[in-house]
N, C-alpha and C. Protein backbone atom coordinates (compact mmCIF):
# COMPACT_ATOMS: atom_id res chain seq x y z
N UNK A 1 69.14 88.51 93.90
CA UNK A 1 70.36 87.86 93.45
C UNK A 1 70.72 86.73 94.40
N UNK A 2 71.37 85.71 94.01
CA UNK A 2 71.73 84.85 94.72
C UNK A 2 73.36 84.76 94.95
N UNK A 3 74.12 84.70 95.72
CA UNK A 3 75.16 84.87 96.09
C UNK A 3 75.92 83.56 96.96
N UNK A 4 77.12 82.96 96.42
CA UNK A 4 77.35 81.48 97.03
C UNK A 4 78.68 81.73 97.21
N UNK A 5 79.08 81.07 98.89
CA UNK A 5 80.36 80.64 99.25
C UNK A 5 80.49 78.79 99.47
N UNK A 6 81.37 78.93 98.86
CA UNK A 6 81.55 77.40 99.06
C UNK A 6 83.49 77.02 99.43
N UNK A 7 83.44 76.20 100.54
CA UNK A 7 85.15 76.09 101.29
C UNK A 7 84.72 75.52 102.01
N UNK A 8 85.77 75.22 102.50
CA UNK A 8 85.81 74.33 103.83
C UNK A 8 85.62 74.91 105.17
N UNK A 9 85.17 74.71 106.27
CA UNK A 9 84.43 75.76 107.12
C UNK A 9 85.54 75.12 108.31
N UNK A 10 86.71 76.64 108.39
CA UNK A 10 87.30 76.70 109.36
C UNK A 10 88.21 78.20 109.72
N UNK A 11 88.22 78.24 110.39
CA UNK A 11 88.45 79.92 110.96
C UNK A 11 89.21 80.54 109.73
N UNK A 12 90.12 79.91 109.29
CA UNK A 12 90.90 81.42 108.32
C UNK A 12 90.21 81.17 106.64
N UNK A 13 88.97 80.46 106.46
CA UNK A 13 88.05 80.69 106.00
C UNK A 13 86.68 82.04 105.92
N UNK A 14 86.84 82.31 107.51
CA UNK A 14 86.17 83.45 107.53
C UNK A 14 84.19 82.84 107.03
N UNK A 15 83.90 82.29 107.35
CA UNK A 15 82.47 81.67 107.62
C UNK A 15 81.85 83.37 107.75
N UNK A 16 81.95 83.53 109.01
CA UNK A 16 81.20 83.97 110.20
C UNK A 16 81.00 85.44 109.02
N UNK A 17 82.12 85.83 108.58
CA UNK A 17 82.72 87.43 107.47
C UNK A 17 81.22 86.86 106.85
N UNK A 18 81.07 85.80 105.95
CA UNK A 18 80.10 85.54 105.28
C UNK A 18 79.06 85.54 105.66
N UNK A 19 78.35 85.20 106.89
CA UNK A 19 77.33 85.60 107.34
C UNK A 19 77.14 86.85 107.98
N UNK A 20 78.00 87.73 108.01
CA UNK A 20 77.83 88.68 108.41
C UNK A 20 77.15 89.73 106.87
N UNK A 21 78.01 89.34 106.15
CA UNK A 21 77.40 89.76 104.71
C UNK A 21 76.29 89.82 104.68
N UNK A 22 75.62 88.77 104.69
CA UNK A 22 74.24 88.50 104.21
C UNK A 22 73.19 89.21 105.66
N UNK A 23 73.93 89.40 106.40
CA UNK A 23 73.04 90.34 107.47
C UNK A 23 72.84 91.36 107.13
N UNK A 24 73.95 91.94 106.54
CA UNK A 24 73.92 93.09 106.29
C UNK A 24 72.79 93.34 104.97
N UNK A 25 73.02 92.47 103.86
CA UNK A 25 72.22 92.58 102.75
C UNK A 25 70.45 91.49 102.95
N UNK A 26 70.05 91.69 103.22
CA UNK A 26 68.93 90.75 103.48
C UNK A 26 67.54 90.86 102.15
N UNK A 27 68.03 91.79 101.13
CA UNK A 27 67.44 91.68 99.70
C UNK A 27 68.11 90.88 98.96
N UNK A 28 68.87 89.93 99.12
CA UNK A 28 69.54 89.17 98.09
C UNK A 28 69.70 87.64 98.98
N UNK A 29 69.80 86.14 98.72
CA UNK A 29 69.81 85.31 98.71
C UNK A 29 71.07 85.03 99.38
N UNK A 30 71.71 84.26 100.08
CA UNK A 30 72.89 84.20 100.08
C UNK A 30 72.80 82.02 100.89
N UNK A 31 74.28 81.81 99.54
CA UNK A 31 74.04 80.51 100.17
C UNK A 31 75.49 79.69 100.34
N UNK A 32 75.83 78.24 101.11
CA UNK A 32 76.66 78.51 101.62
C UNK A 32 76.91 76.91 101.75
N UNK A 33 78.31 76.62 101.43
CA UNK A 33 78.54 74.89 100.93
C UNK A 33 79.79 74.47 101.20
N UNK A 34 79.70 73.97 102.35
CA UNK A 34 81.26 72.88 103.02
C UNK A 34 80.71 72.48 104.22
N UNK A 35 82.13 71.70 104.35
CA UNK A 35 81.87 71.29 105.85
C UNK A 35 83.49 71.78 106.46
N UNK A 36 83.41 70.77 108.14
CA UNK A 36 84.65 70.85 108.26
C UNK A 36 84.90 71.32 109.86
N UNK A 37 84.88 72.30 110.93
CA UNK A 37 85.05 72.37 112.06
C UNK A 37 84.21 72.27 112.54
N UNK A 38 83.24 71.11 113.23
CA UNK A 38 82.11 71.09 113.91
C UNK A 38 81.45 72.42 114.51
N UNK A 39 82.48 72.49 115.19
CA UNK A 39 81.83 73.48 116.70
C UNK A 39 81.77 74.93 115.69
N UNK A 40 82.53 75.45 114.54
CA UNK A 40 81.80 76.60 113.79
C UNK A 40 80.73 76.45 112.75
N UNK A 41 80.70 74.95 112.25
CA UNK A 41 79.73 74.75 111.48
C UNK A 41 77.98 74.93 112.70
N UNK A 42 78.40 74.48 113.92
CA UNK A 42 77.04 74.85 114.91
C UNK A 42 76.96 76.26 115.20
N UNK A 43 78.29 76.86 114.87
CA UNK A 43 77.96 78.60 115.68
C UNK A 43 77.24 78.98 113.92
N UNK A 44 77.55 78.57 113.03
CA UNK A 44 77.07 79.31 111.84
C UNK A 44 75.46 78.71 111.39
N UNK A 45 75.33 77.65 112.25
CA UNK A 45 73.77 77.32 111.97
C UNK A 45 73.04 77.82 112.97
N UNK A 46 73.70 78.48 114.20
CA UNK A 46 73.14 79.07 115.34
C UNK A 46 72.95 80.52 115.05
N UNK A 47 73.86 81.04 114.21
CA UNK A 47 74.04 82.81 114.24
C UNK A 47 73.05 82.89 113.08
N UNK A 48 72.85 81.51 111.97
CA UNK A 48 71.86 82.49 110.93
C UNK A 48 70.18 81.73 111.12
N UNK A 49 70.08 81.10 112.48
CA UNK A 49 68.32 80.31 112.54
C UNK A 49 67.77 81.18 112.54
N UNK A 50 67.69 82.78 112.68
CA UNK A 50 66.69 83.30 112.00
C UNK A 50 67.14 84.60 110.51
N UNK A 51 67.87 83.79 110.05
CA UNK A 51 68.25 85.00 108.64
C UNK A 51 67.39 84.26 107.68
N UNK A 52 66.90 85.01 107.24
CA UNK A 52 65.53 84.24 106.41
C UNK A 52 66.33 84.09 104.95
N UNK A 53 67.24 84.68 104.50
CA UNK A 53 68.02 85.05 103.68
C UNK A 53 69.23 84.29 103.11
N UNK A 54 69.41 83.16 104.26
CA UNK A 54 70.84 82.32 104.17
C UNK A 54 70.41 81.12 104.03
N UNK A 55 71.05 80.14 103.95
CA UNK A 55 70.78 78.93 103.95
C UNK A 55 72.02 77.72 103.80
N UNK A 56 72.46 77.55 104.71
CA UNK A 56 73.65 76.82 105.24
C UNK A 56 73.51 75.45 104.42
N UNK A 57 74.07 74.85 103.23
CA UNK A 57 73.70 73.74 102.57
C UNK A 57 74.68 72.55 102.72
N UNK A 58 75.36 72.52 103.62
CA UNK A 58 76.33 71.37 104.02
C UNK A 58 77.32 71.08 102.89
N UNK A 59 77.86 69.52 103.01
CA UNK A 59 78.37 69.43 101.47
C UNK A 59 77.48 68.88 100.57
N UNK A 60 78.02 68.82 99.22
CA UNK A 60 76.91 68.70 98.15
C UNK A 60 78.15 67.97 97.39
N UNK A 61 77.53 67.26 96.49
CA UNK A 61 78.32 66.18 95.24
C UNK A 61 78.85 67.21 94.02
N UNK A 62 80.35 66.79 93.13
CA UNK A 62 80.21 67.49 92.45
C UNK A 62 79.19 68.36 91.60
N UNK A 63 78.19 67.72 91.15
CA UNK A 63 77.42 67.71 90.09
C UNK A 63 76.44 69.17 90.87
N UNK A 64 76.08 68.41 91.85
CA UNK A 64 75.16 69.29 92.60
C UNK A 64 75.94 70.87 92.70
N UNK A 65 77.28 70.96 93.23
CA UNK A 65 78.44 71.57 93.66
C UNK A 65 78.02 72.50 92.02
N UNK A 66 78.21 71.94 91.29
CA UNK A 66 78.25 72.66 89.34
C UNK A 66 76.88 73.44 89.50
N UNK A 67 76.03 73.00 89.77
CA UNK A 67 74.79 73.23 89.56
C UNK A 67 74.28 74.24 90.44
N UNK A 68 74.56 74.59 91.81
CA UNK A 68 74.74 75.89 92.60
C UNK A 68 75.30 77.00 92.05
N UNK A 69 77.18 76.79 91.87
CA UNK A 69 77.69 77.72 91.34
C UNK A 69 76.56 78.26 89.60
N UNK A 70 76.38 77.78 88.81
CA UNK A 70 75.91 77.89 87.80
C UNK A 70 74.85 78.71 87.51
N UNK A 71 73.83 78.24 89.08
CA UNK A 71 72.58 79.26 89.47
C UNK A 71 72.53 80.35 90.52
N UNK A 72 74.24 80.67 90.26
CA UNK A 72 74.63 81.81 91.15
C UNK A 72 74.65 82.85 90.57
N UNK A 73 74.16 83.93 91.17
CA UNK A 73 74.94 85.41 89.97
C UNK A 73 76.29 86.05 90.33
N UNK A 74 76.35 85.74 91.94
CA UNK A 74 78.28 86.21 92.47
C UNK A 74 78.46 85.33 93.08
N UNK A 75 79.78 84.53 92.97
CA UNK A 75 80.89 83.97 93.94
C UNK A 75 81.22 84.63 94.87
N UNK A 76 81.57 84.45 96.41
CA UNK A 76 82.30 85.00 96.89
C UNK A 76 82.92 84.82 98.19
N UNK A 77 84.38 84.90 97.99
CA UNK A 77 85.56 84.06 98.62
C UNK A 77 85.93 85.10 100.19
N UNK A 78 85.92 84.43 101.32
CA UNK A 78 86.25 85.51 101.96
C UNK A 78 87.52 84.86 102.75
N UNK A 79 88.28 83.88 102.28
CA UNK A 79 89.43 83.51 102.91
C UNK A 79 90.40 84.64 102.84
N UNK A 80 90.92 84.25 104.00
CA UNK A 80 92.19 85.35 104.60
C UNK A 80 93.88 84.30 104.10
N UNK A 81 93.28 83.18 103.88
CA UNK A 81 94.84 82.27 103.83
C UNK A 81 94.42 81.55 102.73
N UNK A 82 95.26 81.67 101.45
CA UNK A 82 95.05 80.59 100.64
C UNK A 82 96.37 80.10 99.56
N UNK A 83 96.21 78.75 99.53
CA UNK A 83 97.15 78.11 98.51
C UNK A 83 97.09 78.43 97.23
N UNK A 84 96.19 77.65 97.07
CA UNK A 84 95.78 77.95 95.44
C UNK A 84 94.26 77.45 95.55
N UNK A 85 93.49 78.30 95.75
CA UNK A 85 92.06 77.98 95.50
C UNK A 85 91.39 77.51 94.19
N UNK A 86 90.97 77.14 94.13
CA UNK A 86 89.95 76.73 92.31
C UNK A 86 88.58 77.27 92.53
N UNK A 87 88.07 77.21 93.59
CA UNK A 87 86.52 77.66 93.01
C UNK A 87 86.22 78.74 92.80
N UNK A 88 86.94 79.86 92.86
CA UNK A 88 87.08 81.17 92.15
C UNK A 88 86.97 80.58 90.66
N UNK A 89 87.94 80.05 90.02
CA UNK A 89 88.19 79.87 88.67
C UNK A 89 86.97 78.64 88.42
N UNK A 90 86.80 78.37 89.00
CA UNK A 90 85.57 77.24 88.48
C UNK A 90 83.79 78.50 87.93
N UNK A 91 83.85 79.29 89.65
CA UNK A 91 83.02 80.31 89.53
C UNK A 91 83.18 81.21 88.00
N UNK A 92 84.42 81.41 87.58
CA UNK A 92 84.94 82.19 86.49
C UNK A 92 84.33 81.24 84.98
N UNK A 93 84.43 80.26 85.34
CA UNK A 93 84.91 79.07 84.05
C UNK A 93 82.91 79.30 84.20
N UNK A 94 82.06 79.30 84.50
CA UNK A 94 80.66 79.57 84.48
C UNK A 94 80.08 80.79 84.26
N UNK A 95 80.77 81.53 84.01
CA UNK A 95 80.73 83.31 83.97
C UNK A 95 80.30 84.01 84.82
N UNK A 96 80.66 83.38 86.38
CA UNK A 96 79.49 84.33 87.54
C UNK A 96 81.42 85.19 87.78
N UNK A 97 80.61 86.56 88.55
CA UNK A 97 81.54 87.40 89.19
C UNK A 97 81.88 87.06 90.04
N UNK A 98 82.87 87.17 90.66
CA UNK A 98 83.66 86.85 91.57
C UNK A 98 84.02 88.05 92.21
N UNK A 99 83.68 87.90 94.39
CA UNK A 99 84.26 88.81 94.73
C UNK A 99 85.06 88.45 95.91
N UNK A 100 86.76 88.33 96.22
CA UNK A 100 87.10 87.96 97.24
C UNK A 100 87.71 88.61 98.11
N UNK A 101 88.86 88.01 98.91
CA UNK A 101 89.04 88.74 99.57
C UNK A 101 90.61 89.31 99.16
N UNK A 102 90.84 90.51 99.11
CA UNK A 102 92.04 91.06 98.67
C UNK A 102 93.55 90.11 99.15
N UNK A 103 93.72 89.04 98.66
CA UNK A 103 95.03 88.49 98.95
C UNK A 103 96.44 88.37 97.79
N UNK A 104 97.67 87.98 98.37
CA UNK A 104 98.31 88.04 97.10
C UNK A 104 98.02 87.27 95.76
N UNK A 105 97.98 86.04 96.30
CA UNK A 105 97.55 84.75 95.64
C UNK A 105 97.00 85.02 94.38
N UNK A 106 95.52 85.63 94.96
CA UNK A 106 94.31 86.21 94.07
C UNK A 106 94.61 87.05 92.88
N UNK A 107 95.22 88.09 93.68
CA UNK A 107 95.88 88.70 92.31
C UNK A 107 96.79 88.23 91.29
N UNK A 108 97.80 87.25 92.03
CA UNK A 108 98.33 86.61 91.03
C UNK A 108 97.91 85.82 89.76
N UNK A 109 97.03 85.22 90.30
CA UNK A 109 95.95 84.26 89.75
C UNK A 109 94.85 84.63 88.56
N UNK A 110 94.42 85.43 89.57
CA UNK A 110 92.94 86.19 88.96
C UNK A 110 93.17 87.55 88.49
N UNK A 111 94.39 88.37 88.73
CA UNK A 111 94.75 90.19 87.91
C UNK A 111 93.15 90.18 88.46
N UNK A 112 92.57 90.87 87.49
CA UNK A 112 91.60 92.11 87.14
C UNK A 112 90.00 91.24 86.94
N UNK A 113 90.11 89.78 87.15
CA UNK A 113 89.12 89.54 86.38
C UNK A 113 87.84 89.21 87.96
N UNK A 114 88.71 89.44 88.84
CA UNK A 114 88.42 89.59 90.44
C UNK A 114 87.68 90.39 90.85
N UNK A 115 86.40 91.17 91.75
CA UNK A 115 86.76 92.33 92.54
C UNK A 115 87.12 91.93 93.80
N UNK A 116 87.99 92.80 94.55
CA UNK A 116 88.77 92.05 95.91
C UNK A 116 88.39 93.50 97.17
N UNK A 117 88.11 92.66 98.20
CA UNK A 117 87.59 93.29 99.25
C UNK A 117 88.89 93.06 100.26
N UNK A 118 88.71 94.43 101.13
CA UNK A 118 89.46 94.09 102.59
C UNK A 118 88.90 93.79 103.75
N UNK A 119 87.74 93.95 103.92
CA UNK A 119 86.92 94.22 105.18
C UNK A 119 85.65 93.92 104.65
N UNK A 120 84.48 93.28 105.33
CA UNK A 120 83.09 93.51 105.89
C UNK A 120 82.82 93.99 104.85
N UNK A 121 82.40 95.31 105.05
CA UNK A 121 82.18 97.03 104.61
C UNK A 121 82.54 96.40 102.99
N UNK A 122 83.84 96.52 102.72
CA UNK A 122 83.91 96.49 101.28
C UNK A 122 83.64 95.29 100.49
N UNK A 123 83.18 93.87 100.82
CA UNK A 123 82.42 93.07 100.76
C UNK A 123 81.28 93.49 99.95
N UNK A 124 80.56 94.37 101.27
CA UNK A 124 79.16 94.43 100.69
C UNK A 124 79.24 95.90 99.39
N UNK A 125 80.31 96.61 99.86
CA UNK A 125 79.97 97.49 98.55
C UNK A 125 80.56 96.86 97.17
N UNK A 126 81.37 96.09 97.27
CA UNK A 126 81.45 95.24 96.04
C UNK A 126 80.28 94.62 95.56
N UNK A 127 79.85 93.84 96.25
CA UNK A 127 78.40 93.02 95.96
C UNK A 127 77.57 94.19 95.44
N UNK A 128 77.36 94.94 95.75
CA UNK A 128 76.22 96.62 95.56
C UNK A 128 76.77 96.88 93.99
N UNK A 129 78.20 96.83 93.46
CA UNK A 129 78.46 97.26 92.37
C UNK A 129 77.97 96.49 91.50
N UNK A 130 77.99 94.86 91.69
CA UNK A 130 77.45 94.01 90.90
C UNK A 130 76.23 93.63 90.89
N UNK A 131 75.52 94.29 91.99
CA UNK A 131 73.68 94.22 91.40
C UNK A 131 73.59 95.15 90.07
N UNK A 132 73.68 95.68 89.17
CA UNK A 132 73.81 96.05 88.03
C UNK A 132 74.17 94.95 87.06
N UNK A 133 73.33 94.60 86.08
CA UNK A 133 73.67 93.46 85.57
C UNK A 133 74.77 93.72 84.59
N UNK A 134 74.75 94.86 83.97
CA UNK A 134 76.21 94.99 83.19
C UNK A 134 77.43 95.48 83.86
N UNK A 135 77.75 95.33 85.20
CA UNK A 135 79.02 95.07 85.72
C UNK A 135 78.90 93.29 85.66
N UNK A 136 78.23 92.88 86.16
CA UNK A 136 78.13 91.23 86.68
C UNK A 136 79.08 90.78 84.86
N UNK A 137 78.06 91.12 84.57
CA UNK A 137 78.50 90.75 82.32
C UNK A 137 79.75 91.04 82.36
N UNK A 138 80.15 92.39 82.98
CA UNK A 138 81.92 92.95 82.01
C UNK A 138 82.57 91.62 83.03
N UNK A 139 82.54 92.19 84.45
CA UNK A 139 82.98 90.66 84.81
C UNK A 139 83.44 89.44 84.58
N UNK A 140 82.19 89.04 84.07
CA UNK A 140 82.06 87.73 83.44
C UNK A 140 82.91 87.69 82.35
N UNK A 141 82.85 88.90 81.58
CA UNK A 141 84.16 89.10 80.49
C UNK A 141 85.14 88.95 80.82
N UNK A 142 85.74 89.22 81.44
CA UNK A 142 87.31 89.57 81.89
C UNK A 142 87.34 87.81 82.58
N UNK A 143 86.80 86.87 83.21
CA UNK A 143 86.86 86.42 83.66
C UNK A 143 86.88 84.73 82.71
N UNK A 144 86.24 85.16 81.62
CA UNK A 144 86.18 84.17 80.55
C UNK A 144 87.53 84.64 79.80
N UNK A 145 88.22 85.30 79.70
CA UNK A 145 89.30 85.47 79.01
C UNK A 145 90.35 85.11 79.87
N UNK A 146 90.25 85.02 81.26
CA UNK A 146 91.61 84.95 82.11
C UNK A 146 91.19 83.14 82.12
N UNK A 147 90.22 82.55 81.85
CA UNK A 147 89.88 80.86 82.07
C UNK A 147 90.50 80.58 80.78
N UNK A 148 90.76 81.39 79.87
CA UNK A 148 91.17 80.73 78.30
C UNK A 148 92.48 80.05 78.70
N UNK A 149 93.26 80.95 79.56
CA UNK A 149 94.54 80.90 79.94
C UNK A 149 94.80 79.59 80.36
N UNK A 150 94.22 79.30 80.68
CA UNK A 150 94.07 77.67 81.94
C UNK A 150 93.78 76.57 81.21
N UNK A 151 94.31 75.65 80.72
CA UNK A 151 93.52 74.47 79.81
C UNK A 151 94.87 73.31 80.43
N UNK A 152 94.31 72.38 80.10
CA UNK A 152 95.03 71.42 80.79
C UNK A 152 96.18 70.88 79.93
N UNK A 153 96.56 70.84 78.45
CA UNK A 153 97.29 70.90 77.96
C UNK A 153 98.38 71.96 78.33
N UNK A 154 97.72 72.97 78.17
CA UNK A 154 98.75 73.92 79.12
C UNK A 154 99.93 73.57 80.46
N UNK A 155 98.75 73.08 81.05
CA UNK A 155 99.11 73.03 82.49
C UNK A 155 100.52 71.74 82.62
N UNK A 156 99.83 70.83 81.55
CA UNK A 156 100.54 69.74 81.64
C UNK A 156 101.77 70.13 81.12
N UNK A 157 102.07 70.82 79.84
CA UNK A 157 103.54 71.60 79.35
C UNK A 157 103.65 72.14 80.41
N UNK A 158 103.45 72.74 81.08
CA UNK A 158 104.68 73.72 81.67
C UNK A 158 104.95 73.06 83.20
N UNK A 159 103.76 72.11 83.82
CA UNK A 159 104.10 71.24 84.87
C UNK A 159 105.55 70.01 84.31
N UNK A 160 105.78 69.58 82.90
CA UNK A 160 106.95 68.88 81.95
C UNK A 160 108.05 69.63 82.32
N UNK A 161 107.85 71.04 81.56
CA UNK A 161 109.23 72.09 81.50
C UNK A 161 109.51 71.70 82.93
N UNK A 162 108.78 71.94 84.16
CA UNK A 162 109.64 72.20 85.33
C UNK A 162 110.08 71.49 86.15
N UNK A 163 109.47 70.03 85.56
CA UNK A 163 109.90 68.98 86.30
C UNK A 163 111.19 68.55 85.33
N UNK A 164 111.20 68.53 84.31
CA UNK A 164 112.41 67.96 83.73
C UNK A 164 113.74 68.77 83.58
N UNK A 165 113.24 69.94 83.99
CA UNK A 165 114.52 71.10 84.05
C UNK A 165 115.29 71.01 85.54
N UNK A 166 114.35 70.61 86.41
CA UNK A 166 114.94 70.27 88.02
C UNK A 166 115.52 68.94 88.09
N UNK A 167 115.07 68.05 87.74
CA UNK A 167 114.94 66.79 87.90
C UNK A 167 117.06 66.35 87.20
N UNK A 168 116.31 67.08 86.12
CA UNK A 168 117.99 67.14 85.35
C UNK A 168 118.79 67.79 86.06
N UNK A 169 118.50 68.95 86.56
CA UNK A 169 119.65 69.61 87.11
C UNK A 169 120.07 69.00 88.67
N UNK A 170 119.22 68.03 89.12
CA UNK A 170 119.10 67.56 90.32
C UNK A 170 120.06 66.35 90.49
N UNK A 171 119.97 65.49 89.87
CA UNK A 171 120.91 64.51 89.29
C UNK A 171 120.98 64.07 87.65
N UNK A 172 122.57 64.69 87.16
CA UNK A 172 122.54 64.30 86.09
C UNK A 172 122.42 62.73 85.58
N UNK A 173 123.19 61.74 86.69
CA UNK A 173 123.04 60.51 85.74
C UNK A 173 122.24 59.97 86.09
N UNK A 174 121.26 60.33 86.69
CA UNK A 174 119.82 59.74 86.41
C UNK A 174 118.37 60.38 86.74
N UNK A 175 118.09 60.85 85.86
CA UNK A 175 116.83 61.51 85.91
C UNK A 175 115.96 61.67 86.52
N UNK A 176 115.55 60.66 87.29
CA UNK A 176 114.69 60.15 87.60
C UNK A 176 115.08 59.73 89.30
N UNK A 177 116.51 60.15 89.35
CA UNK A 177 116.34 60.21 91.22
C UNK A 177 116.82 61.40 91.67
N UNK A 178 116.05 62.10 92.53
CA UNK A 178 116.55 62.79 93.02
C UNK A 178 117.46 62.92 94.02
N UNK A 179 118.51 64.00 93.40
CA UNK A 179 120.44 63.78 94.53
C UNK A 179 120.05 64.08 95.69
């Protein structure tokens, strides 16, 4: 199986969580796409020169970026801090499984269509559940139904509703400045 993290490479990213993964699993592929803090992008090309298994791929162009995720069979997110991530839902919007790391965000976002780890350890036994190709599939189910949700018409109504409901209530005689 092939298995891909892709973020920006800086401590509450959790890099290192990710290569520790793939130490642990060394029957499965594991690959790996950002840039971003020098001095951990050298400890993470230093800790895996001999994991025969990893392969540290710098950044890559969208297209290329599509084309990884696509020939992935799991996503997987091991940030400890996040805003609002997308490449979970991008991973989703391609039908690969997704496994991250147990945060609020995530759940908000993603419910059920997630599996979410706390630690190391449950990382890799998540990954173990989805070498079975019909978990990876139900997955992929749940995960194509929570992307229906998301369309940009959508997004754009209800980004309208909330700007014009503040905006109004912000200054009535003029819309358009805020009091």
């Amino acid at each position: 199986m092939i298995i891909l993290w892709i973020s920006r490479i800086a401590g509450s990213k959790r890099p290192l969580d990710y290569v520790e993964i793939a130490r642990r699993m060394p029957e499965h592929i594991f690959q790996m796409i950002g840039s971003g803090d020098r001095e951990l992008v050298n400890e993470i090309i230093e800790k895996t020169a001999g994991l025969k298994n990893f392969s540290y791929l710098g950044i890559k162009l969208r297209e290329e970026k599509d084309n990884l995720i696509g020939s992935c069979d799991i996503y997987v997110t091991t940030s400890t801090f996040e805003g609002f991530e997308l490449t979970p839902l991008e991973a989703l919007t391609q039908g690969k499984a997704v496994v991250a790391k147990s945060l609020p965000i995530f759940h908000a976002m993603y419910g059920d269509a997630l599996q979410y780890a706390e630690s190391i350890d449950d990382f890799v036994k998540q990954i173990r559940k989805l070498e079975d190709p019909f978990a990876r599939e139900e997955r992929a189910s749940r995960g194509r139904l929570l992307v229906k949700r998301y369309t940009w018409e959508k997004a754009a109504t209800n980004i309208s509703h909330l700007l014009s409901g503040h905006v109004l209530a912000l200054c009535d005689d003029d819309p358009w400045i805020y009091c």
